[in-house]
C-alpha atoms as a PDB file:
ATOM      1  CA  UNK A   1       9.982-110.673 -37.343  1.00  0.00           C
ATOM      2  CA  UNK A   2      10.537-107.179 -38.671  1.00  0.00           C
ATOM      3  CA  UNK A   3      10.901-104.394 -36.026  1.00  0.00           C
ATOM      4  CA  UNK A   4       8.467-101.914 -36.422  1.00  0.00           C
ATOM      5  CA  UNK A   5       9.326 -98.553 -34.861  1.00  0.00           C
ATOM      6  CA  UNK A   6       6.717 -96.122 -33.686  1.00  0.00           C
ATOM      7  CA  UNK A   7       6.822 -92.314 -35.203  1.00  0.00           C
ATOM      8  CA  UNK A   8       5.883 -89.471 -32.628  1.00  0.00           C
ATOM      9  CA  UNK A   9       5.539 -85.938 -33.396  1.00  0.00           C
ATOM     10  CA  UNK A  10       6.920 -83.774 -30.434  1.00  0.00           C
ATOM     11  CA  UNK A  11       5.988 -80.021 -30.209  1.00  0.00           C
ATOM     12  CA  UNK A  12       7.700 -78.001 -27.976  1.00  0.00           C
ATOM     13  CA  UNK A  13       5.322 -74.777 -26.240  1.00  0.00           C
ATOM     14  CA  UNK A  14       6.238 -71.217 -27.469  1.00  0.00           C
ATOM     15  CA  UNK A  15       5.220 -68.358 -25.892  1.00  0.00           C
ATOM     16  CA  UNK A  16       2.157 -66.908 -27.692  1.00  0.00           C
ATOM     17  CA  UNK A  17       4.140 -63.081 -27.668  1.00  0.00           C
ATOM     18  CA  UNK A  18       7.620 -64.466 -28.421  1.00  0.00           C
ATOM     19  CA  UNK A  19       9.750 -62.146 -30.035  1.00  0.00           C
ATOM     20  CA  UNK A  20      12.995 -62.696 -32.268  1.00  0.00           C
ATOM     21  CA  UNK A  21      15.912 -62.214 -30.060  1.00  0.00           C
ATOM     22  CA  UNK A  22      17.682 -59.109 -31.153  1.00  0.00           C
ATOM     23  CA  UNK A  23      21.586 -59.727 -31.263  1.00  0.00           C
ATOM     24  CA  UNK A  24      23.365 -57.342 -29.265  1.00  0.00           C
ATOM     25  CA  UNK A  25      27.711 -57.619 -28.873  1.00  0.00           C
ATOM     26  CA  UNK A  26      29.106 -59.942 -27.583  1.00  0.00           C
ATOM     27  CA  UNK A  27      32.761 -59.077 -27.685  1.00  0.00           C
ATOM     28  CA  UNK A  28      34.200 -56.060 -29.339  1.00  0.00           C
ATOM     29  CA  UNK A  29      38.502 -56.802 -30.223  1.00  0.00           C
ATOM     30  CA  UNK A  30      40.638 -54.071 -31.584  1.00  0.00           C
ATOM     31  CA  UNK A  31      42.736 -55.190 -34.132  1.00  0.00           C
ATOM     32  CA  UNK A  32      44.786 -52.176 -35.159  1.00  0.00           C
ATOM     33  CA  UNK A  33      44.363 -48.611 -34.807  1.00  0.00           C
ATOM     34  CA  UNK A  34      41.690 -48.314 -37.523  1.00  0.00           C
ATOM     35  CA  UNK A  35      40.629 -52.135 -37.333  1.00  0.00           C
ATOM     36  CA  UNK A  36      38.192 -53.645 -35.173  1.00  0.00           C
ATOM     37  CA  UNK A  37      36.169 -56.960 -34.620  1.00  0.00           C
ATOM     38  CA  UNK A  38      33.144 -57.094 -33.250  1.00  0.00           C
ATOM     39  CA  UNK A  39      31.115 -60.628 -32.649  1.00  0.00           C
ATOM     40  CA  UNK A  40      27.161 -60.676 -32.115  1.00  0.00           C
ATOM     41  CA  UNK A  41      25.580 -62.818 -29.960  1.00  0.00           C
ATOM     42  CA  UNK A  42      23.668 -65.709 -31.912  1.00  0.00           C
ATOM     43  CA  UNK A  43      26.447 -66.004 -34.952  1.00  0.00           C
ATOM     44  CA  UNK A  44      26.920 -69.288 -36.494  1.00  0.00           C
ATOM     45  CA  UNK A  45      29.735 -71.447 -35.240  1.00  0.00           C
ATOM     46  CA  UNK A  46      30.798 -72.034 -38.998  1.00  0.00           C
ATOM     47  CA  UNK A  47      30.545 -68.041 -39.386  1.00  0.00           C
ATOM     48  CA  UNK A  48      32.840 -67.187 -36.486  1.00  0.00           C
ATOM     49  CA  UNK A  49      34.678 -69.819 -37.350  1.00  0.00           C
ATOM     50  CA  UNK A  50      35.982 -68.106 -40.767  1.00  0.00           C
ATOM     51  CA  UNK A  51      35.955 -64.952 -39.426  1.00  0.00           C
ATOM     52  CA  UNK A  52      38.430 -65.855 -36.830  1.00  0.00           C
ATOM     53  CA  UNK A  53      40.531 -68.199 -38.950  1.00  0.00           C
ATOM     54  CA  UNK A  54      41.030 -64.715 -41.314  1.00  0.00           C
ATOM     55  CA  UNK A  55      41.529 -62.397 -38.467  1.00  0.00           C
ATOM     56  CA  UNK A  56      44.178 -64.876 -37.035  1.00  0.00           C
ATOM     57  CA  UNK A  57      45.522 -66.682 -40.330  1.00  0.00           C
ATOM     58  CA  UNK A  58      48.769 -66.435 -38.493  1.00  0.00           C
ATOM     59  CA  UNK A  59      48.399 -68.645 -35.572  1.00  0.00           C
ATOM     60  CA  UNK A  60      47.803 -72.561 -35.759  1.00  0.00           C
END
């Protein structure tokens, strides 16, 4: 017999007043003296990812 699988939709409860959360730093790095890095909270792994990968193309 053929399995038939049951579909449930699952909604998770939200605050009525939620707000977007606002990024704020995370970590500031200074690179040279005119160069800086600063990382946000909330970035993208694939985002920071590249960033650092530039920032350090150096190291493996």
């Amino acid at each position: 017999m053929a399995s038939i699988q049951d579909i449930v939709q699952v909604k998770l409860d939200q605050p009525r007043s939620a707000q977007p959360a606002v990024p704020s730093k995370a970590f500031q790095m200074k690179l040279s003296d005119n160069k800086s890095l600063v990382v946000y909270n909330h970035i993208s792994g694939y985002i920071l990812d590249a960033v650092l990968k530039a920032v350090f193309n150096d190291v493996h």
